[in-house]
N, C-alpha and C. Protein backbone atom coordinates (compact mmCIF):
# COMPACT_ATOMS: atom_id res chain seq x y z
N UNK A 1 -58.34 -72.49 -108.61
CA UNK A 1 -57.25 -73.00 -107.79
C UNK A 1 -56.21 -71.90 -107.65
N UNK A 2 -55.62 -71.51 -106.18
CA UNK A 2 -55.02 -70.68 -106.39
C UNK A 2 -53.34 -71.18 -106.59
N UNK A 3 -52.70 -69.81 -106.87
CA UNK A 3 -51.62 -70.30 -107.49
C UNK A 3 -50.09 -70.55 -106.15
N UNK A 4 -49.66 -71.42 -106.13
CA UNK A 4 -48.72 -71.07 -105.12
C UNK A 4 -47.31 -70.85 -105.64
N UNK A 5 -46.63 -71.11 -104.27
CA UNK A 5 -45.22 -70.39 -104.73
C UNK A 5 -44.18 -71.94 -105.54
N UNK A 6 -44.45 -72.53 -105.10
CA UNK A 6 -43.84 -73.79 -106.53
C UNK A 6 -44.72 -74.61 -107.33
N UNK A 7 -44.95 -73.30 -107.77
CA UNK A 7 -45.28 -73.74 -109.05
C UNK A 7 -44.74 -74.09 -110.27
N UNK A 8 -44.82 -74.51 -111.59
CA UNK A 8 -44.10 -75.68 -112.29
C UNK A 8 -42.88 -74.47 -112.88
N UNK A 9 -43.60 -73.06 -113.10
CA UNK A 9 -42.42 -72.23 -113.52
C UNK A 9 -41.47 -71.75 -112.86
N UNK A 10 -41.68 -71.54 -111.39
CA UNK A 10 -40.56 -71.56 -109.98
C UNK A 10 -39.58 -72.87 -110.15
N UNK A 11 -40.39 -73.81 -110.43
CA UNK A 11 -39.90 -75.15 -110.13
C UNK A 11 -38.63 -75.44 -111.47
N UNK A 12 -38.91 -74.72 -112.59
CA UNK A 12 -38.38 -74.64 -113.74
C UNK A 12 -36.67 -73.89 -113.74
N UNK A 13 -37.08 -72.64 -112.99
CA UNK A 13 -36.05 -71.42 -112.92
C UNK A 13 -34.94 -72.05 -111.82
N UNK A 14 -35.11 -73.28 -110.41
CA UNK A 14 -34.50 -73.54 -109.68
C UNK A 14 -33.62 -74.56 -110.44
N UNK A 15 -34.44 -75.28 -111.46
CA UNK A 15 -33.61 -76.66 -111.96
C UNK A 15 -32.65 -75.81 -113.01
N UNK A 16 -33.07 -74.98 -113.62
CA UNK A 16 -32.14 -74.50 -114.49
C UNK A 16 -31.20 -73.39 -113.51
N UNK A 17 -30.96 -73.10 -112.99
CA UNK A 17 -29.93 -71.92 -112.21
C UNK A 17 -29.41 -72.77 -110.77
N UNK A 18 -28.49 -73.93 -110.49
CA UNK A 18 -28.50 -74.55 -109.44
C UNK A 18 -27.84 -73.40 -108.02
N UNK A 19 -28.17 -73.86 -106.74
CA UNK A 19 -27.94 -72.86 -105.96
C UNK A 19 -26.25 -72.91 -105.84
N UNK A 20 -25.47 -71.91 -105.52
CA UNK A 20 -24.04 -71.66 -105.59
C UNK A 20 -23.62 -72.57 -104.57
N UNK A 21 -22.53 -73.03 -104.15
CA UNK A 21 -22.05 -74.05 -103.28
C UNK A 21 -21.28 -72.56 -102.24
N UNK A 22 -21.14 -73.29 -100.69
CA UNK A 22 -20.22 -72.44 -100.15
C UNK A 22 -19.22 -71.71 -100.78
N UNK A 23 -17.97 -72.29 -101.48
CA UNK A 23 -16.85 -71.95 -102.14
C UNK A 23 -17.16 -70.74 -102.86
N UNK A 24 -18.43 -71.14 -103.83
CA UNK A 24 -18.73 -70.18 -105.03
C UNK A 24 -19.25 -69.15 -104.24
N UNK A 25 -19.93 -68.85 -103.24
CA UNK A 25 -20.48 -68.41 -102.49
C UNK A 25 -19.42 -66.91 -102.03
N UNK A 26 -18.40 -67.59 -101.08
CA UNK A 26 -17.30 -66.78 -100.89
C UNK A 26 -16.55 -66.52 -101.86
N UNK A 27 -16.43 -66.58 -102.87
CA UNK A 27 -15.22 -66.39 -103.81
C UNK A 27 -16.04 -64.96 -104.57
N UNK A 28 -17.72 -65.37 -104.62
CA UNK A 28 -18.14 -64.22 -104.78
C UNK A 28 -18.35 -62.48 -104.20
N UNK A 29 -18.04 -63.54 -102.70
CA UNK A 29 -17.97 -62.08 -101.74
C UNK A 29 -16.49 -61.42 -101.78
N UNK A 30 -15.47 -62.08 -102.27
CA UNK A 30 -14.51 -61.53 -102.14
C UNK A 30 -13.82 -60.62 -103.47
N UNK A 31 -14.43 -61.32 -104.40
CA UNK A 31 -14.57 -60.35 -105.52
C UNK A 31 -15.34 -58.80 -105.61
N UNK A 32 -16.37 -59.12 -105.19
CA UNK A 32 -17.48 -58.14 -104.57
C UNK A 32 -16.47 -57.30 -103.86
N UNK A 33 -15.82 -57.44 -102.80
CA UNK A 33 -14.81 -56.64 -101.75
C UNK A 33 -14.05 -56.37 -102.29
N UNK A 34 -13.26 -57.01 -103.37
CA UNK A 34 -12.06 -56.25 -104.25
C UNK A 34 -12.33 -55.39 -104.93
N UNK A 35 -13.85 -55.40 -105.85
CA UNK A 35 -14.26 -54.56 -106.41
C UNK A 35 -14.80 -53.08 -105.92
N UNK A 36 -15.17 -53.31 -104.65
CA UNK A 36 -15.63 -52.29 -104.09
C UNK A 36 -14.47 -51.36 -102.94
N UNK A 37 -13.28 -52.11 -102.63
CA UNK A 37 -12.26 -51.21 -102.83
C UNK A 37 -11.53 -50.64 -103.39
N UNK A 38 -11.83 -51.49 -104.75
CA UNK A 38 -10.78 -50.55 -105.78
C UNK A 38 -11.68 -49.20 -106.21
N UNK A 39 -12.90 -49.57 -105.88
CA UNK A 39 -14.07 -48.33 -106.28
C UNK A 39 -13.39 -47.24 -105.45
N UNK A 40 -12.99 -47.43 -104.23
CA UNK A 40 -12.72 -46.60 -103.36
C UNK A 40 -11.17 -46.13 -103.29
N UNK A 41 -10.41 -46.82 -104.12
CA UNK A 41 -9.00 -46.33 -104.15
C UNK A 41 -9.11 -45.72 -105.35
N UNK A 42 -9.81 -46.06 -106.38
CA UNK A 42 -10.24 -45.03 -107.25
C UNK A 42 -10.66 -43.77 -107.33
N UNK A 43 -11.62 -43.45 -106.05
CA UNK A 43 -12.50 -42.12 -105.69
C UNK A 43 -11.61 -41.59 -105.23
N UNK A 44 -10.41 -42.04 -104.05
CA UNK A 44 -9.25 -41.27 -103.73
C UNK A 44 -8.22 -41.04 -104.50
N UNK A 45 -8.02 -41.78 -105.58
CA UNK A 45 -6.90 -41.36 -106.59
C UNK A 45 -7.47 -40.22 -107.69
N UNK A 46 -8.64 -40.08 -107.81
CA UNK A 46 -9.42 -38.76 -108.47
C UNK A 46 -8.87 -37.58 -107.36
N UNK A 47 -9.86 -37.44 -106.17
CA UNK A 47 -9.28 -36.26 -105.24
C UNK A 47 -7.96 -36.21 -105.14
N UNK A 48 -7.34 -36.69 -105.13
CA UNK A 48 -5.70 -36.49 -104.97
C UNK A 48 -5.18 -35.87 -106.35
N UNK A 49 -5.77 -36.23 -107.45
CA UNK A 49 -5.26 -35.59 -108.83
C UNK A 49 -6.16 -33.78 -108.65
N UNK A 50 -7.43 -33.64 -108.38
CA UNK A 50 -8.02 -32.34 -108.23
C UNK A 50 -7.02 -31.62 -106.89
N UNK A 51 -6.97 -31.92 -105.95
CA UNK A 51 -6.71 -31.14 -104.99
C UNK A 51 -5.00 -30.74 -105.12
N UNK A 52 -4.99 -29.45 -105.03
CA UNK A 52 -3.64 -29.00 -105.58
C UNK A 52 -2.64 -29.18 -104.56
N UNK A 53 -1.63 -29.71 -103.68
CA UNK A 53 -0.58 -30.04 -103.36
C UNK A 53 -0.52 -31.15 -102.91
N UNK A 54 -1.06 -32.35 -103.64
CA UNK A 54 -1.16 -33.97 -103.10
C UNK A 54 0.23 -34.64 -103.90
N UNK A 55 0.60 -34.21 -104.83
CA UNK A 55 1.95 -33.98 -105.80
C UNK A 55 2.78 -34.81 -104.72
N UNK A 56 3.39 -36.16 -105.18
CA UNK A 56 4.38 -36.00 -104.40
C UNK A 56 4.16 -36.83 -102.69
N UNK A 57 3.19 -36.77 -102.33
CA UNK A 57 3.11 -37.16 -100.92
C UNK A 57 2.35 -38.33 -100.57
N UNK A 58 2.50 -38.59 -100.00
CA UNK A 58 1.76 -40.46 -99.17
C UNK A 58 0.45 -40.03 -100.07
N UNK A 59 -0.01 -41.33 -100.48
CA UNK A 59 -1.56 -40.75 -101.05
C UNK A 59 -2.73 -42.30 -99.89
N UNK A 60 -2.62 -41.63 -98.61
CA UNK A 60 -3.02 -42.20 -97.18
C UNK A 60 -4.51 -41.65 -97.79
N UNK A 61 -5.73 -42.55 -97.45
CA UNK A 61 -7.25 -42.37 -97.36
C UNK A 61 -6.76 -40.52 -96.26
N UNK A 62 -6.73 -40.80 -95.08
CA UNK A 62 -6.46 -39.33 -94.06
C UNK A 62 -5.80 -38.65 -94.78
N UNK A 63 -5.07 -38.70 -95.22
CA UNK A 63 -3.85 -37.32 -96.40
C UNK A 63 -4.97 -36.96 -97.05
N UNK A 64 -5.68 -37.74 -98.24
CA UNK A 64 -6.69 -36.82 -98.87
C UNK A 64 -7.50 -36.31 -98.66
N UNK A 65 -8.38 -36.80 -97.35
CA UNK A 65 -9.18 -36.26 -97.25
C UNK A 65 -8.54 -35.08 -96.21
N UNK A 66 -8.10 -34.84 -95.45
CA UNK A 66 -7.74 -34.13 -94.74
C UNK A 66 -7.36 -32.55 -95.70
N UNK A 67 -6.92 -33.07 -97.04
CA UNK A 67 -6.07 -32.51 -97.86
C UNK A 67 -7.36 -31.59 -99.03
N UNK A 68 -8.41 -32.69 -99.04
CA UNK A 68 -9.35 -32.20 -99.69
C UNK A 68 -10.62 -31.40 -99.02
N UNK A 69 -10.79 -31.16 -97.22
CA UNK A 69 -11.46 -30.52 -96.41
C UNK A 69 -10.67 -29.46 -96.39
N UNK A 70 -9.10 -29.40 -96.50
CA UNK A 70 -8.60 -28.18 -96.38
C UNK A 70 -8.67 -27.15 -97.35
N UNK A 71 -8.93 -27.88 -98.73
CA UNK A 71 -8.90 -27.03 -100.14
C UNK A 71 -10.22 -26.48 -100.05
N UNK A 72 -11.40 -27.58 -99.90
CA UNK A 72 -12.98 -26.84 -99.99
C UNK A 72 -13.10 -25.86 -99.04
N UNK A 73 -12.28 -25.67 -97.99
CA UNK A 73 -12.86 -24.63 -97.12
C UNK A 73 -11.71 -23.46 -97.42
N UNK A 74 -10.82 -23.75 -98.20
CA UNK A 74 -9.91 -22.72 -98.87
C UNK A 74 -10.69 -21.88 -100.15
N UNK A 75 -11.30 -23.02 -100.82
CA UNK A 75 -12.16 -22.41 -102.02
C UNK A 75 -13.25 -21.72 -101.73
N UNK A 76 -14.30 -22.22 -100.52
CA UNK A 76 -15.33 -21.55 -99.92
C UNK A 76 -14.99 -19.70 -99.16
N UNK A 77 -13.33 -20.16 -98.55
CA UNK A 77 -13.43 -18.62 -97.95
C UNK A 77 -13.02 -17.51 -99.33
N UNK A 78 -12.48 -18.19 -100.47
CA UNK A 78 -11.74 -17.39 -101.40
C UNK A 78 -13.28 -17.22 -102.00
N UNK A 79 -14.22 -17.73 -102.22
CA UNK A 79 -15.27 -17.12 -103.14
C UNK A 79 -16.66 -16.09 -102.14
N UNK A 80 -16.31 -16.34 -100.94
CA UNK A 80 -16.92 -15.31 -100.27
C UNK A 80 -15.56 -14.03 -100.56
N UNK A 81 -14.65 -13.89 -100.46
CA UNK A 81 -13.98 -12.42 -100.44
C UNK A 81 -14.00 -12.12 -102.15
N UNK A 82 -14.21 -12.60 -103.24
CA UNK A 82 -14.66 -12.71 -104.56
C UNK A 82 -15.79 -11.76 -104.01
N UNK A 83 -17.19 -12.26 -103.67
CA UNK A 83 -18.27 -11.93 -103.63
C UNK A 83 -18.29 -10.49 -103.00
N UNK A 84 -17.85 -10.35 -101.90
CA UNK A 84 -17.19 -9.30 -101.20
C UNK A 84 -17.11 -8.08 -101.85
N UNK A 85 -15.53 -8.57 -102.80
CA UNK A 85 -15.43 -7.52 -103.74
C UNK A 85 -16.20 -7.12 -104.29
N UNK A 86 -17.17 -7.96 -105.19
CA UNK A 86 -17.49 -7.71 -105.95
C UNK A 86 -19.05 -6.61 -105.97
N UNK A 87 -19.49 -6.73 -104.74
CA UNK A 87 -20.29 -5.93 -103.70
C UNK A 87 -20.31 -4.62 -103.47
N UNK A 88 -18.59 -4.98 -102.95
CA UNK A 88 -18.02 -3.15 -102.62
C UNK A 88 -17.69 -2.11 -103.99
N UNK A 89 -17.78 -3.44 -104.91
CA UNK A 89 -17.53 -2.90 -106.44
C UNK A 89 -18.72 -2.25 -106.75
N UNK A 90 -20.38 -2.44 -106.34
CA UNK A 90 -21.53 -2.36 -106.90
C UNK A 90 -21.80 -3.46 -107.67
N UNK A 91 -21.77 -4.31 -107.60
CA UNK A 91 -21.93 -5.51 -108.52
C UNK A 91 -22.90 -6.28 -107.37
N UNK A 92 -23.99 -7.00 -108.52
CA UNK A 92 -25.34 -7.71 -107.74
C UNK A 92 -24.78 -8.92 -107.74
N UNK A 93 -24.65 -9.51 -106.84
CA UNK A 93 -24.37 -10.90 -106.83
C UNK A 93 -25.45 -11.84 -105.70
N UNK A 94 -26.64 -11.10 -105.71
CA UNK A 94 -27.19 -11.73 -104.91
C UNK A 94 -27.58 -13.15 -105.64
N UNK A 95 -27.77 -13.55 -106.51
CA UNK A 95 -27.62 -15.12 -107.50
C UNK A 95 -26.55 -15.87 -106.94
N UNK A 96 -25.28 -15.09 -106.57
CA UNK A 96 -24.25 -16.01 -106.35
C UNK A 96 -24.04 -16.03 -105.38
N UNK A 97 -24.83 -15.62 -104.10
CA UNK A 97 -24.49 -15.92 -103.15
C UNK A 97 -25.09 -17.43 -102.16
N UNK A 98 -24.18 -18.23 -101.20
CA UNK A 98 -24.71 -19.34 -100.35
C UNK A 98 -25.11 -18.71 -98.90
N UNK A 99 -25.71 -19.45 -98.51
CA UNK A 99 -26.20 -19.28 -97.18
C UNK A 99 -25.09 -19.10 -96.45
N UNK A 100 -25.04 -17.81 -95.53
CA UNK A 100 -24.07 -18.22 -94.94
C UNK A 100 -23.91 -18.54 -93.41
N UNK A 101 -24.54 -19.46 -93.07
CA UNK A 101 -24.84 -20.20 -91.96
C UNK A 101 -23.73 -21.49 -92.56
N UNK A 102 -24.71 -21.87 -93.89
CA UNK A 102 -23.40 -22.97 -94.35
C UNK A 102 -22.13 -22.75 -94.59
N UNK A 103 -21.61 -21.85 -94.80
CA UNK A 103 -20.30 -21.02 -95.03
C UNK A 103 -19.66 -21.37 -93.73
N UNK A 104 -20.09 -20.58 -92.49
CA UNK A 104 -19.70 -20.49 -91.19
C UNK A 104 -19.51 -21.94 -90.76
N UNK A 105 -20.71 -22.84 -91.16
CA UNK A 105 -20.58 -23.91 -90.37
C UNK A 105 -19.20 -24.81 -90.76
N UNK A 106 -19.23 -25.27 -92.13
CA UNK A 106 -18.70 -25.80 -93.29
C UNK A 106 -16.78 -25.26 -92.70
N UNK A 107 -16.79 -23.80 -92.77
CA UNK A 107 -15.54 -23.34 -92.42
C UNK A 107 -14.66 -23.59 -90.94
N UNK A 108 -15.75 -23.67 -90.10
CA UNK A 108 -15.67 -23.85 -88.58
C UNK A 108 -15.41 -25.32 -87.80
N UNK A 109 -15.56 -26.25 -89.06
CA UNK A 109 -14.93 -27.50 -88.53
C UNK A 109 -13.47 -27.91 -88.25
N UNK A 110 -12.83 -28.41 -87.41
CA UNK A 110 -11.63 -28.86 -87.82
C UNK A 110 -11.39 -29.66 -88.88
């Protein structure tokens, strides 16, 4: 006999776990949404502590990030003229170097 889908142990797991009512339903989604913005006012209150002149100013989702595209492509052009030097110095840095297609591209955005 084959086995189907309510069977006595399906039938077991529904009586013991009853289904959530509307209310419980939404109260769960909105927890869910609180939780998952604070995830996200969290991830921006990290970048705003790393990125060096957020000190002080609106801490706006656009401020940081705006604030944190400006630093990575500040850090990206400062470790190509690092590399640079370190070139014209005689120093091998071919290990440390990135593509620089990604460099160009990465730098070339607004």
């Amino acid at each position: 006999m084959a086995a189907s889908s309510s069977s006595p142990a399906s039938k077991n797991n529904a009586a013991e776990k009853p289904r959530l009512s509307e209310q419980e339903k939404k109260n769960n989604h909105i927890a869910s949404e609180q939780k998952r913005r604070e995830a996200i006012r969290a991830g921006f209150d990290r970048l705003a502590d790393i990125v060096p002149g957020m000190e002080g100013q609106g801490r706006s989702e656009a401020t940081v990030l705006q604030a944190t595209v400006q630093y990575t492509k500040d850090q990206i052009n400062e470790r190509k003229l690092l590399l640079d030097t370190a070139k014209q110095m005689g120093i091998d840095v071919s290990q440390h170097e990135i593509n620089p297609d990604v460099i160009h591209e990465a730098a070339s955005r607004p």
